[in-house]
Each structure stands twice: as C-alpha cells, then as structure tokens.
N, C-alpha and C. Protein backbone atom coordinates (compact mmCIF):
# COMPACT_ATOMS: atom_id res chain seq x y z
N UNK A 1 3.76 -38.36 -22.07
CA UNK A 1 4.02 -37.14 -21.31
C UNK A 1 4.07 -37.47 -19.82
N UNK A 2 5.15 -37.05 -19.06
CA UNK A 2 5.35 -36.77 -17.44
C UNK A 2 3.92 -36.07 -16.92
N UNK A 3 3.88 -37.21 -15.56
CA UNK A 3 2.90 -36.59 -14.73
C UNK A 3 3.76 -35.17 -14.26
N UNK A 4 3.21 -33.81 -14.35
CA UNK A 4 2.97 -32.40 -13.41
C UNK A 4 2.11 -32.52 -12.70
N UNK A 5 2.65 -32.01 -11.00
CA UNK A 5 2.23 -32.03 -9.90
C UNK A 5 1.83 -29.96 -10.04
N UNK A 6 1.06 -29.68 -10.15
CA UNK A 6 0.19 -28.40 -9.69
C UNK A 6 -0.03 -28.14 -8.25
N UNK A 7 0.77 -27.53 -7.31
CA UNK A 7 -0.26 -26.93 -5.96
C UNK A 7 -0.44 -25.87 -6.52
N UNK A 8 -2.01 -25.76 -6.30
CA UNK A 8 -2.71 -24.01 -6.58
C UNK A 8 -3.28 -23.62 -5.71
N UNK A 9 -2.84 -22.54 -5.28
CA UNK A 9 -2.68 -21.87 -3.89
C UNK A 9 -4.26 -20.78 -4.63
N UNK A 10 -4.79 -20.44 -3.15
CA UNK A 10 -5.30 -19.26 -3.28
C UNK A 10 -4.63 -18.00 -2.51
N UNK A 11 -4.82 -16.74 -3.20
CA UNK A 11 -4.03 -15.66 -2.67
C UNK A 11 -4.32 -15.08 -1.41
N UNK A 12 -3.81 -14.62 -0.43
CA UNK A 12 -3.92 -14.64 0.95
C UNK A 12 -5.74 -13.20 0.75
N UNK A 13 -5.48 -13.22 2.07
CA UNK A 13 -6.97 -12.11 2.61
C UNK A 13 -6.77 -10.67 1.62
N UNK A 14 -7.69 -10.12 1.89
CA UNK A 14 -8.02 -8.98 1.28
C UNK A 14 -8.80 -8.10 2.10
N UNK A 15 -9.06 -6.80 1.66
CA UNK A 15 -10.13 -6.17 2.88
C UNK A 15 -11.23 -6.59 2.35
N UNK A 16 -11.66 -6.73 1.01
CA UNK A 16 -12.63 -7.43 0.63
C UNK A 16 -13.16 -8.55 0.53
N UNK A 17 -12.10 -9.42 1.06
CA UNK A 17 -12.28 -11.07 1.54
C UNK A 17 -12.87 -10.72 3.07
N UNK A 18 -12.15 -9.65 3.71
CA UNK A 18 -12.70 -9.53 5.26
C UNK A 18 -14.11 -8.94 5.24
N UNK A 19 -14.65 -8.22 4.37
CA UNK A 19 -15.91 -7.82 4.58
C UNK A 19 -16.98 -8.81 3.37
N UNK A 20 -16.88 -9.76 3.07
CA UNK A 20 -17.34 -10.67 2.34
C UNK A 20 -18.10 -10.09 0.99
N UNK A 21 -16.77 -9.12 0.37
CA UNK A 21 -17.48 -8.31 -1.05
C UNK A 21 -16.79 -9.85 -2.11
N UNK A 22 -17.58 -9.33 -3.13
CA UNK A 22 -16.88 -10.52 -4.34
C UNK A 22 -16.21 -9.45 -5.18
N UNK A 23 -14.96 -10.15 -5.44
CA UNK A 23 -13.82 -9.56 -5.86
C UNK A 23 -13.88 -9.62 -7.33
N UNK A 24 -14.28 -10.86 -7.93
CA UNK A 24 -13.92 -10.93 -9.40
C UNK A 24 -12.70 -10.36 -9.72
N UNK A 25 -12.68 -9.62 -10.75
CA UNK A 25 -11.59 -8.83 -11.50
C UNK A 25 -11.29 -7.49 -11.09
N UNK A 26 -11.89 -7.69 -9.98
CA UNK A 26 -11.60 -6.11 -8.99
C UNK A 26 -10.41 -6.29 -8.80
N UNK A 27 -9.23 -5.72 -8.93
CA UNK A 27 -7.44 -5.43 -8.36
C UNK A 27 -7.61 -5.02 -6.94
N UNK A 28 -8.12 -5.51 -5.67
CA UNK A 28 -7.44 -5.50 -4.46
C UNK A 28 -6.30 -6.07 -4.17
N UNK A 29 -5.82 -5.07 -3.20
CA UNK A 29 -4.34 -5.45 -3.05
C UNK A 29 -4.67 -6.32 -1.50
N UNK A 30 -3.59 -7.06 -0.85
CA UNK A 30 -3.70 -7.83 0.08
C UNK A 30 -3.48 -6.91 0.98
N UNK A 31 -4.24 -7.49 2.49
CA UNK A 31 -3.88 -6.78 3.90
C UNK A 31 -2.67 -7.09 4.43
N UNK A 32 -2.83 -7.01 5.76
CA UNK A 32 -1.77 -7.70 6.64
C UNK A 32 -1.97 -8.74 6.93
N UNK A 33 -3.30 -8.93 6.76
CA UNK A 33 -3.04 -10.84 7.37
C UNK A 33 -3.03 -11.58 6.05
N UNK A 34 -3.49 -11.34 5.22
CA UNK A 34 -3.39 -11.97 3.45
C UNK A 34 -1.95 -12.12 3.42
N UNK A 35 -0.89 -10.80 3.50
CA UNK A 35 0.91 -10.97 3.51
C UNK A 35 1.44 -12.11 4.54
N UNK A 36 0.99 -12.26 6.00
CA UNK A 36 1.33 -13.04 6.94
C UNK A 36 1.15 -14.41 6.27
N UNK A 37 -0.36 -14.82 5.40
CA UNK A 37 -0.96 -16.19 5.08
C UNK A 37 -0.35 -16.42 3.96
N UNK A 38 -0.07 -15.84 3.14
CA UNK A 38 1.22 -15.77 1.87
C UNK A 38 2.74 -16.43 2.46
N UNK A 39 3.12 -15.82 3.55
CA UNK A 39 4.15 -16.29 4.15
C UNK A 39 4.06 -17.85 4.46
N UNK A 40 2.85 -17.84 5.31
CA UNK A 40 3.04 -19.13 5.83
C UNK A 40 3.04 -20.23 4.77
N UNK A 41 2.16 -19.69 4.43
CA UNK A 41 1.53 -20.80 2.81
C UNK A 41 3.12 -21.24 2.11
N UNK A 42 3.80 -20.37 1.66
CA UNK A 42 5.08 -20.86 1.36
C UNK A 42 5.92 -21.18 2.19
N UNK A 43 5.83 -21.19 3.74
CA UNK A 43 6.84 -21.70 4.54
C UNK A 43 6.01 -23.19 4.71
N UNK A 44 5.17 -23.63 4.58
CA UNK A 44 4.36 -24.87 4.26
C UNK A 44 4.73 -25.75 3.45
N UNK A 45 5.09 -24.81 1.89
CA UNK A 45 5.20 -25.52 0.89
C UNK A 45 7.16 -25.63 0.60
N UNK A 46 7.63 -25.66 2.00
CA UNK A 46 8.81 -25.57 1.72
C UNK A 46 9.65 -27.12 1.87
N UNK A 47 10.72 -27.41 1.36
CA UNK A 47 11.00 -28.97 1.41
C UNK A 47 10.71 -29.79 0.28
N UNK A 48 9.85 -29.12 -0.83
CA UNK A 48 9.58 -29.35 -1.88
C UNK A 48 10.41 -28.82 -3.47
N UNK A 49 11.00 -29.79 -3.80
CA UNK A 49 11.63 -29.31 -5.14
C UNK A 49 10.81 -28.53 -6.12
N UNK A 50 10.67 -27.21 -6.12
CA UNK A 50 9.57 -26.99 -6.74
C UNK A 50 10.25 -26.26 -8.23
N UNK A 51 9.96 -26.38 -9.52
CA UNK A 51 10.55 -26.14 -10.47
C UNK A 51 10.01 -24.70 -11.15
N UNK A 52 8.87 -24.26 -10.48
CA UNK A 52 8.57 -23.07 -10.82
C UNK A 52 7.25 -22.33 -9.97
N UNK A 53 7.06 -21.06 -9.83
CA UNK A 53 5.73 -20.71 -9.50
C UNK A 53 5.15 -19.38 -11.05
N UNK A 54 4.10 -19.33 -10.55
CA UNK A 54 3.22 -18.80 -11.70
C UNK A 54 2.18 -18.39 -11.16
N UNK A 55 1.41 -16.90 -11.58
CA UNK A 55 -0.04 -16.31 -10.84
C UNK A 55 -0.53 -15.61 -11.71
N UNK A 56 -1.96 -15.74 -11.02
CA UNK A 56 -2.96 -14.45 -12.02
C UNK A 56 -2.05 -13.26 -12.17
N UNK A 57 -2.30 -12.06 -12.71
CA UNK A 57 -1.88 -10.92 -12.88
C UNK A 57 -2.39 -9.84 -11.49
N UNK A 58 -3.77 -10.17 -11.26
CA UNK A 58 -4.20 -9.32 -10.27
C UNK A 58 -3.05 -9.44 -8.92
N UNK A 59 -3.22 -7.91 -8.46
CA UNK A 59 -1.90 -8.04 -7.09
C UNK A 59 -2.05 -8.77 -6.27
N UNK A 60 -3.36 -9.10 -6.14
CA UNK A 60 -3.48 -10.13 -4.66
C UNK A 60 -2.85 -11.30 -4.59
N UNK A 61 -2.80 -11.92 -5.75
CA UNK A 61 -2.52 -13.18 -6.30
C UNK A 61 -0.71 -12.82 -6.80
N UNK A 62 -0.64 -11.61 -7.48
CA UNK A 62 1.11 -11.61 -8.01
C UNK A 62 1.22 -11.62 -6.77
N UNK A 63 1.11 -10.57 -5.38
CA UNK A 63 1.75 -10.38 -4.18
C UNK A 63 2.06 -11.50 -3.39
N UNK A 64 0.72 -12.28 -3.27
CA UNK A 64 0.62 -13.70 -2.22
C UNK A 64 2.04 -14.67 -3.21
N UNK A 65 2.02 -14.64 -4.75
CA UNK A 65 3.15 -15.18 -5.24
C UNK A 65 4.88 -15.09 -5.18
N UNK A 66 4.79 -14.13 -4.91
CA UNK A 66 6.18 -12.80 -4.62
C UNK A 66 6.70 -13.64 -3.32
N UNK A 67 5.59 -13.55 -2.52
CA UNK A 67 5.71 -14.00 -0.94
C UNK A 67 6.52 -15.18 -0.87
N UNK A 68 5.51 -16.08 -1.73
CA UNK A 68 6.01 -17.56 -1.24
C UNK A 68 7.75 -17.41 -2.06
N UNK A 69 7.78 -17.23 -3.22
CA UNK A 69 8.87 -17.37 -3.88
C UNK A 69 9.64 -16.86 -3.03
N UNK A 70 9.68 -15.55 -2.41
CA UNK A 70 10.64 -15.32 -0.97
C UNK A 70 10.98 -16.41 -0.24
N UNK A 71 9.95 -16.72 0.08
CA UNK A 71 10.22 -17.81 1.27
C UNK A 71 10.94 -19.24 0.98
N UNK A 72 10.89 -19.39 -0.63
CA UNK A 72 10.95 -20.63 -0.88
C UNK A 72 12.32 -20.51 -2.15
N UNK A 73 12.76 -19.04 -1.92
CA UNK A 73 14.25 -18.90 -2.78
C UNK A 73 13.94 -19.50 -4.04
N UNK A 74 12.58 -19.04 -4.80
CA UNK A 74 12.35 -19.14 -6.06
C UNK A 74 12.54 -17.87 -6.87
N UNK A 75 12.38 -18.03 -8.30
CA UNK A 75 12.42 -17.13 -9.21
C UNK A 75 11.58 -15.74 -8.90
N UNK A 76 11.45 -14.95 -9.27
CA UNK A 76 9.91 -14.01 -9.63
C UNK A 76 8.64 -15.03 -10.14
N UNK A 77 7.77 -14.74 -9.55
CA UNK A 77 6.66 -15.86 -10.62
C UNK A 77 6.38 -14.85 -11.77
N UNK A 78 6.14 -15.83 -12.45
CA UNK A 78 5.68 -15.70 -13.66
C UNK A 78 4.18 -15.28 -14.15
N UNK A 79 3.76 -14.16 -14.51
CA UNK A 79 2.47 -13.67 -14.74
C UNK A 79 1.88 -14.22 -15.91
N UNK A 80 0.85 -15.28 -15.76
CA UNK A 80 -0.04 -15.65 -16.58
C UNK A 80 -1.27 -14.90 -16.73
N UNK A 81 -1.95 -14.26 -17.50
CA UNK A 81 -3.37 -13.81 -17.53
C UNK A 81 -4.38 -14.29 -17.39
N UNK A 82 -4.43 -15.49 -18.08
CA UNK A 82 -5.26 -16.61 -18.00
C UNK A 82 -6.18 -17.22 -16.50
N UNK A 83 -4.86 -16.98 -16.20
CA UNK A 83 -5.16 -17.49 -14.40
C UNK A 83 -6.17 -16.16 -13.43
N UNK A 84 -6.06 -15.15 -14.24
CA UNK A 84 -7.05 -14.07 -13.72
C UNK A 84 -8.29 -14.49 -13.33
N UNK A 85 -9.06 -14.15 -12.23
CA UNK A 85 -10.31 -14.50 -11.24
C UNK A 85 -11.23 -14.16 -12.35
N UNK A 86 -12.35 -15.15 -12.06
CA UNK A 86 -13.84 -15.19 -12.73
C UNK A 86 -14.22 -14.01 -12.40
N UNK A 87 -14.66 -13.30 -13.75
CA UNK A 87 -15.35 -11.75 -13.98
C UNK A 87 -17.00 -11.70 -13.15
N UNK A 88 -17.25 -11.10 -12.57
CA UNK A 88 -18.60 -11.48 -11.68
C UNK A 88 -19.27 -10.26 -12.44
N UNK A 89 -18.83 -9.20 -13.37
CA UNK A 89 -19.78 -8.42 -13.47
C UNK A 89 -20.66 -7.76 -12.81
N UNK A 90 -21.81 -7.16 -12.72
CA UNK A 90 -22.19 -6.28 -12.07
C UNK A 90 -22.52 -6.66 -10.46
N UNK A 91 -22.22 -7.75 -10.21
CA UNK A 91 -21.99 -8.19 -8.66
C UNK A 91 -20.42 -7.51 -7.85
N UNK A 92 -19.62 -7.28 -8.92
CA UNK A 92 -17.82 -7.11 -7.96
C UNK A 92 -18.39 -6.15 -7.37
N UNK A 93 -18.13 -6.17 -5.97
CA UNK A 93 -17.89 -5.24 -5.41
C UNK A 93 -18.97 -5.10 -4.10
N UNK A 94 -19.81 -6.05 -4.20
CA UNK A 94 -20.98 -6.40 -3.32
C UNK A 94 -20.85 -7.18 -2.49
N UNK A 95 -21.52 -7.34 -1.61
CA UNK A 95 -21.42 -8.19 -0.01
C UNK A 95 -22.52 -9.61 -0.93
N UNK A 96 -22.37 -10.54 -0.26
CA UNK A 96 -23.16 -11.80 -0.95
C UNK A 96 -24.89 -11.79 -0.36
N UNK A 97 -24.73 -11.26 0.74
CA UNK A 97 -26.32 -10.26 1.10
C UNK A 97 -26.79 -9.45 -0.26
N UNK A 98 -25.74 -8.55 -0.62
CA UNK A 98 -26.35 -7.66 -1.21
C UNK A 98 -26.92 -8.04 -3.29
N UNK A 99 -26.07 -9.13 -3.02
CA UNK A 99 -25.46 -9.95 -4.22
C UNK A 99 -26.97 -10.73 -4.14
N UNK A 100 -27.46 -10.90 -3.34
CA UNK A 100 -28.78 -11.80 -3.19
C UNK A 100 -30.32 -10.60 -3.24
N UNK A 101 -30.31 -9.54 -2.60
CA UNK A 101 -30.84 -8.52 -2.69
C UNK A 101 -31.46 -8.36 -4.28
N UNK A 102 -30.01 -8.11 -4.99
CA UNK A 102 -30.44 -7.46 -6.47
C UNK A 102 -30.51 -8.45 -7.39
N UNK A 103 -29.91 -9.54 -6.98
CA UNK A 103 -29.94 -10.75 -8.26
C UNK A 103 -29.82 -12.06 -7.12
N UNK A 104 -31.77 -12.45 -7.15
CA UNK A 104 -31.83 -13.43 -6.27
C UNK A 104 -31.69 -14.66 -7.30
N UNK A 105 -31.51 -16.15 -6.48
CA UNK A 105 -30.95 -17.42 -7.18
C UNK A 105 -31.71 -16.99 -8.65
N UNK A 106 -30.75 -17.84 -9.35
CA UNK A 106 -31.48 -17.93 -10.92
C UNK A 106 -31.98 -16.59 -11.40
N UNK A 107 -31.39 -15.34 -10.72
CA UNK A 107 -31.63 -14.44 -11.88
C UNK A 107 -29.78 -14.18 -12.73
N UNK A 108 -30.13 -13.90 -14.01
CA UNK A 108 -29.07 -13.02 -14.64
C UNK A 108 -28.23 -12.35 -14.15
N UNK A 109 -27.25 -12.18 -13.82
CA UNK A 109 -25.81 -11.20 -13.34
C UNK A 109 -25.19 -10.91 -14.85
N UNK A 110 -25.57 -9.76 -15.38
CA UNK A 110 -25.21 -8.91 -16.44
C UNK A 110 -23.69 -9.00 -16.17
N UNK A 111 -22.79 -9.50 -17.22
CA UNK A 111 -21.23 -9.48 -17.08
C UNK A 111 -20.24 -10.99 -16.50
N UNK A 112 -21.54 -11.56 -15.93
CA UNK A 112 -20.65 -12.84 -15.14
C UNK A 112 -20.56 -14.07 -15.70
N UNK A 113 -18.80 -14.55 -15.71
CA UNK A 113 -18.45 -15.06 -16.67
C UNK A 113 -19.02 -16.52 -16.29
N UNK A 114 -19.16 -17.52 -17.13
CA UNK A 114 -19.37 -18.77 -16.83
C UNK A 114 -18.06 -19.87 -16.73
N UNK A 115 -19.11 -21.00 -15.95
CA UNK A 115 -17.60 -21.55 -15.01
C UNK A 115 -16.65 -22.41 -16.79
N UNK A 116 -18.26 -22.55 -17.61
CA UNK A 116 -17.39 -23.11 -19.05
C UNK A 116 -16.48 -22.11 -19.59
N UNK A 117 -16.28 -20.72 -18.99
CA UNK A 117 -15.52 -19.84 -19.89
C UNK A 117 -14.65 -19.70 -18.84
N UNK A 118 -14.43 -19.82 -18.12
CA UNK A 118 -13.58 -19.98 -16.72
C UNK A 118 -12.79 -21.00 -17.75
N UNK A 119 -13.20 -22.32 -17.71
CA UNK A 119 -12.54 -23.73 -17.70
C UNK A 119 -11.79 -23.67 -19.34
N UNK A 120 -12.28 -22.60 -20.16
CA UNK A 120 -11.92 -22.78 -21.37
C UNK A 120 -10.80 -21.98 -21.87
N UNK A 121 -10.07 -21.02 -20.54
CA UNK A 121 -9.11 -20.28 -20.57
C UNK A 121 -7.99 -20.62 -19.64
N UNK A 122 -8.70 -21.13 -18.47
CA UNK A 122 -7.60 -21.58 -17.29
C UNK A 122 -6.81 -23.01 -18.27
N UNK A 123 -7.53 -23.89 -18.42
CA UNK A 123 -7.12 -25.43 -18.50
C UNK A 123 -5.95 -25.08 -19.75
N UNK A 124 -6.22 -24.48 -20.64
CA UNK A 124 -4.93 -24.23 -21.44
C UNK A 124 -3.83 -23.67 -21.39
N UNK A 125 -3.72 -22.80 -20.39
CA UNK A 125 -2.92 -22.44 -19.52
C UNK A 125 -2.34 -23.15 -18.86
N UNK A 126 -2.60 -23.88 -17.72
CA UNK A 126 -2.13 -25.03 -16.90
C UNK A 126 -1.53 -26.03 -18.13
N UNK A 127 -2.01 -26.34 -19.08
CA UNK A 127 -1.77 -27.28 -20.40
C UNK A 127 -0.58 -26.51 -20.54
N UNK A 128 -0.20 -25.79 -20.93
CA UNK A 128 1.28 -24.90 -21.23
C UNK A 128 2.36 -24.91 -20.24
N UNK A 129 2.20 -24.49 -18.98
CA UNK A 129 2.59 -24.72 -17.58
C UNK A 129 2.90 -25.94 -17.52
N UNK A 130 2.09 -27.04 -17.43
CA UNK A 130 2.30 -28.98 -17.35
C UNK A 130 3.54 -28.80 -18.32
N UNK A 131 3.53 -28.41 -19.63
CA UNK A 131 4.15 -29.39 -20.19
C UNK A 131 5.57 -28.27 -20.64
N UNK A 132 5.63 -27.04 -19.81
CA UNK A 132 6.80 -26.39 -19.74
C UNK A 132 7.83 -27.06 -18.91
N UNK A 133 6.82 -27.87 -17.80
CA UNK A 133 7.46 -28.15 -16.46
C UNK A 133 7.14 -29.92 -16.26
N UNK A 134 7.71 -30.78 -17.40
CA UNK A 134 7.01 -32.12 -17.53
C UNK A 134 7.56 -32.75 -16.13
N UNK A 135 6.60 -33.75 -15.59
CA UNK A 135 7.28 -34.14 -14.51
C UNK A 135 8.40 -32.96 -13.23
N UNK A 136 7.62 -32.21 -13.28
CA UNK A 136 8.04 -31.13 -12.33
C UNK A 136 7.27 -30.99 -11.16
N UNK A 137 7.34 -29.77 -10.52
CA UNK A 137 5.72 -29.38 -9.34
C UNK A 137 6.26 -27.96 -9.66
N UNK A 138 4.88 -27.26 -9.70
CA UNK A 138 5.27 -26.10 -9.95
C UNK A 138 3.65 -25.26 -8.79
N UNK A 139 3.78 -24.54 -8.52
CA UNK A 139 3.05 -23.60 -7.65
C UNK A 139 2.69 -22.65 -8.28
N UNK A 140 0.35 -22.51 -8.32
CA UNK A 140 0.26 -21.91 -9.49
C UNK A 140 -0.94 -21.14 -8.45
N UNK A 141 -1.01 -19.49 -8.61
CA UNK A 141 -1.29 -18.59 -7.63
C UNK A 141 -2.04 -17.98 -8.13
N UNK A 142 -3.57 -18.75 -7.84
CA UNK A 142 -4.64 -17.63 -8.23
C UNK A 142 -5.95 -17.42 -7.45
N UNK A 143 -7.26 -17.76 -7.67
CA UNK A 143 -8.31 -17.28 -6.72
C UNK A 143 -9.52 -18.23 -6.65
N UNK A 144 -10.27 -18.02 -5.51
CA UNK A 144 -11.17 -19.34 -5.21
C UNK A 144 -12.26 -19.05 -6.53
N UNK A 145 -12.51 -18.50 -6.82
CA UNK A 145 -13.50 -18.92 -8.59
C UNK A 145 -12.97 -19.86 -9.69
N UNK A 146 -11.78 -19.31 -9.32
CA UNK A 146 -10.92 -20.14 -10.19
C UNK A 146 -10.80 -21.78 -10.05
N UNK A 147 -10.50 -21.54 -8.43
CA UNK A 147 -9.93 -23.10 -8.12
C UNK A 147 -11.52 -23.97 -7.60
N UNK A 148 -11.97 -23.38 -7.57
CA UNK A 148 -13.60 -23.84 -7.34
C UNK A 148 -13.91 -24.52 -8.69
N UNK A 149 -13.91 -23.77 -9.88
CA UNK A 149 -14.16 -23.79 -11.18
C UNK A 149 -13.07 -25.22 -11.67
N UNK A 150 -11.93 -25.39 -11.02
CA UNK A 150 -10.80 -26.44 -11.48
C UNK A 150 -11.67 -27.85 -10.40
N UNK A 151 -11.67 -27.30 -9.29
CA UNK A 151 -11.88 -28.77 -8.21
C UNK A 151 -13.49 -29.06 -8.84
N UNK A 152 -14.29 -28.29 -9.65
CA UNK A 152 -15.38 -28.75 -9.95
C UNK A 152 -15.26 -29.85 -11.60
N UNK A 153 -14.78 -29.30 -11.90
CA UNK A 153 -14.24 -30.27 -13.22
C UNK A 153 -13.32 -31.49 -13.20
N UNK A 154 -12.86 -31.74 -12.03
CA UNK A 154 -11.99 -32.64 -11.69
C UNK A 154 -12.70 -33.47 -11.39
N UNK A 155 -13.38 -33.39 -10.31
CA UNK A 155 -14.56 -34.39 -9.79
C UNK A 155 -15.96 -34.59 -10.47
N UNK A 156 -15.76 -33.77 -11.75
CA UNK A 156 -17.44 -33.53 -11.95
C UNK A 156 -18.48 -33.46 -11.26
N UNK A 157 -18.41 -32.19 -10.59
CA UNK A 157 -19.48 -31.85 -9.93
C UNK A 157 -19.36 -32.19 -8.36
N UNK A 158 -18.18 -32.96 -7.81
CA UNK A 158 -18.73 -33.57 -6.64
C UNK A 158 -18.22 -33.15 -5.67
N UNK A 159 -17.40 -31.82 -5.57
CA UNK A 159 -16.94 -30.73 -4.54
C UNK A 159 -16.12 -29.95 -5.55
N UNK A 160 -16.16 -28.51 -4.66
CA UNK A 160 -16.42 -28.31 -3.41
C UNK A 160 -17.86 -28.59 -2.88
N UNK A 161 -18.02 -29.78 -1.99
CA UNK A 161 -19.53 -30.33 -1.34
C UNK A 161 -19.97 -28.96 -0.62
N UNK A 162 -20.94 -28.72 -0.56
CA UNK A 162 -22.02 -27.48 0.42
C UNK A 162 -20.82 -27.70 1.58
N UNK A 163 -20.55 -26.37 2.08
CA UNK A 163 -19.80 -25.86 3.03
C UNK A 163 -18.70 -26.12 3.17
N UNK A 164 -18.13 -26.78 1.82
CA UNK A 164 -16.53 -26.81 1.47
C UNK A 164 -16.03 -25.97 1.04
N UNK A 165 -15.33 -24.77 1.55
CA UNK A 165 -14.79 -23.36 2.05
C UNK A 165 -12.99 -24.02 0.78
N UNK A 166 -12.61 -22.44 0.13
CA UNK A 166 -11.57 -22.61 -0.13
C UNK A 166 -10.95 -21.60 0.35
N UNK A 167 -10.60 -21.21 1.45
CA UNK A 167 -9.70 -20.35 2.26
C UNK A 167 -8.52 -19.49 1.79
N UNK A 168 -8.28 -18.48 2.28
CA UNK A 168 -7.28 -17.60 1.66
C UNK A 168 -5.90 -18.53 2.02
N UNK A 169 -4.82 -18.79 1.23
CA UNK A 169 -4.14 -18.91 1.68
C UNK A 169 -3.57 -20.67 1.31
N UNK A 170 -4.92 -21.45 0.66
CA UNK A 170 -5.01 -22.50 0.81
C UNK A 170 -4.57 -23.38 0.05
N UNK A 171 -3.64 -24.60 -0.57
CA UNK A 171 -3.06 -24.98 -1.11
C UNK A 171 -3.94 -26.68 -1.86
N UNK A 172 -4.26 -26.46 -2.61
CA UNK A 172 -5.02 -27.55 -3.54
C UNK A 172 -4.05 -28.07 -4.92
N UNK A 173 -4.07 -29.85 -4.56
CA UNK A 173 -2.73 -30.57 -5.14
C UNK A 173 -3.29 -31.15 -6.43
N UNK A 174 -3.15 -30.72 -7.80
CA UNK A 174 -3.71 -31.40 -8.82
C UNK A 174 -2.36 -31.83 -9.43
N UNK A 175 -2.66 -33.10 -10.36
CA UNK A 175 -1.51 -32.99 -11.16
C UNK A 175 -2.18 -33.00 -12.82
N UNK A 176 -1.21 -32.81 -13.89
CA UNK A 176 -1.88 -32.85 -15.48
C UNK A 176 -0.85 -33.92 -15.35
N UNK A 177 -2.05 -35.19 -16.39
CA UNK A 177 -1.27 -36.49 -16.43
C UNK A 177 -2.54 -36.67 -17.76
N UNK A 178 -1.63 -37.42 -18.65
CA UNK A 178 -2.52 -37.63 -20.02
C UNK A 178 -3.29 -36.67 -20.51
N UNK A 179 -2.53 -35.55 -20.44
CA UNK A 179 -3.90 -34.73 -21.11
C UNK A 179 -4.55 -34.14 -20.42
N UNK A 180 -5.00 -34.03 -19.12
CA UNK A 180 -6.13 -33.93 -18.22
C UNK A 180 -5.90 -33.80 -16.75
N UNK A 181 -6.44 -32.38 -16.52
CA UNK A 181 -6.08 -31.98 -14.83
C UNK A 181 -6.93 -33.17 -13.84
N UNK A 182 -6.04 -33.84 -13.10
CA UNK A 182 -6.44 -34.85 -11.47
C UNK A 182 -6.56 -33.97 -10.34
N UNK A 183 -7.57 -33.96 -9.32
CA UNK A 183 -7.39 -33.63 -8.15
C UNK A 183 -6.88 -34.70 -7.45
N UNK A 184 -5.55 -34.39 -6.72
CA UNK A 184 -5.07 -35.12 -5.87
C UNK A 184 -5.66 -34.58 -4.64
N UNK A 185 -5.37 -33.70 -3.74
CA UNK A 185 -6.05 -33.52 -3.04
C UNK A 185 -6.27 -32.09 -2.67
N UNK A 186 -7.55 -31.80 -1.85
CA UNK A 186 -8.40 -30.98 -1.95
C UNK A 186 -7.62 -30.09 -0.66
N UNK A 187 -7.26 -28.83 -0.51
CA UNK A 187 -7.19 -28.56 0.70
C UNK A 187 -6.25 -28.82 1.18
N UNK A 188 -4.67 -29.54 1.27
CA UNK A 188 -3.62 -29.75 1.65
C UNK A 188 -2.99 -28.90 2.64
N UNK A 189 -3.22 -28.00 2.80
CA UNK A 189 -2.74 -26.89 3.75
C UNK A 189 -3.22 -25.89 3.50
N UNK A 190 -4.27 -26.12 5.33
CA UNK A 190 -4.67 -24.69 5.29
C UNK A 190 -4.43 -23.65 5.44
C-alpha cells in the first residue's frame, strides 16, 4: 500500500474557544476570526496537489472545511462522522476553571469519552480515507481532542509535551504508511 500524506487541520476559533469553554460535541458555529484562520489555513496549504478534503460533521469543523476548499478550488469536503470531537460529557460547556471546580484531577466526568474510544473510531476512518486516496494528500478537518488523541498515539505518549498548544487553525502532517498513522510533523502551520 502507498504512503497517504494526512494534513489535519484544526477548525478555526469559536466564541467558545475565545472564552476557554470545552466544546466537545457542542455544535458551535465559528466567529470572525475562526472564518479569517480557515482562510488563511488554506491559503497556507495552497501549492499542494491535494486529492481531497474531509471533516467532522460539527459546523465549526464542516465551515473551517468549506473555507479552505474555497481557497484551494477543491470539491465540497466530505462529511465523515467519525472525525466528530471527543464527547466531554457533563464538562461541554464549562470554562477549564470551572471544569476543575466540579471535577478536580482524577475525579469521574460522567459522559467523557476516552482517548481509547476516541482512537477506536477516528483511526478507521483515516484507514478508509488512506486507502480511498493511496499515495495522495488529502486535508482532514477536525478538532484539538481529536488531534491531541492522534499526535498522542503516534508518539506514544510523547507530545503534545506540557504546554504544547494545538491552535485553532493549525495544520498537523501525518501520513498512513503500512497500516499505521506517522506523525510527520507536529504543527506545520500555524
């Protein structure tokens, strides 16, 4: 099987990215500066033969996808479900203060999904994607739980390191080669 080149973008700002609530599977739609960072993000990723894009379902993530494909005279992306943001359960919707308040370290968060149930829905997905698009690059548009949850399995464990930020907007280069998602690199454009 052809190495697939993956950039997986995260979806631009939110009002809830600006007031530091956790989004999970909350449907916020993007602001004005999330639409602007969508833009750029695909005027970034432009110059690149890219053979397809693809995003969570939630708008933040279809919208920030919409964007780039504008910019980059691609198809409509393609709505995967799979790629939908880690369920946080009774935390969505809370400031990470407040998230600490009611459920300090090591307690229970009633509803919140684990990063193994994260990894056991995304990776087969991307597995479908790789090998729709063998030896392709395709641009895949979803959210920092997600791509936190991917760059942690890549490295096993060894970033995102303490205060390695995955930014709205931000473009992270994996490829599927044998079977198995590579981080190429972390952060490519911020």
């Amino acid at each position: 099987m052809q190495t697939t080149r993956l950039a997986i973008v995260r979806h631009g700002q939110t009002d809830w990215n600006l007031e530091k609530r956790i989004q999970g599977s909350t449907d916020i739609p993007l602001n004005s500066l999330g639409r602007a960072q969508a833009a750029e993000t695909g005027l970034n990723l432009a110059g690149v033969p890219w053979a397809a894009i693809v995003s969570s379902p939630l708008v933040r993530a279809h919208e920030t996808a919409r964007i780039i494909a504008g910019e980059l005279d691609l198809p409509a992306p393609l709505v995967i479900p799979e790629l939908t943001e880690r369920h946080h359960g009774e935390i969505e919707g809370l400031t990470f203060t407040e998230r600490q308040l009611r459920f300090p370290d090591g307690s229970r968060v009633p509803g919140l999904e684990s990063r193994q149930a994260v990894l056991d829905r995304v990776l087969p997905a991307l597995e479908r994607v790789a090998a729709d698009h063998q030896g392709g690059q395709v641009i895949v548009v979803c959210h920092g739980g997600v791509i936190g949850t991917l760059v942690r399995y890549a490295t096993d464990g060894a970033r995102p390191a303490a205060g390695e930020l995955i930014p709205n907007g931000s473009v992270h280069d994996f490829r599927w080669q044998d079977g198995r998602l590579e981080l190429e690199s972390f952060l490519s454009v911020p």
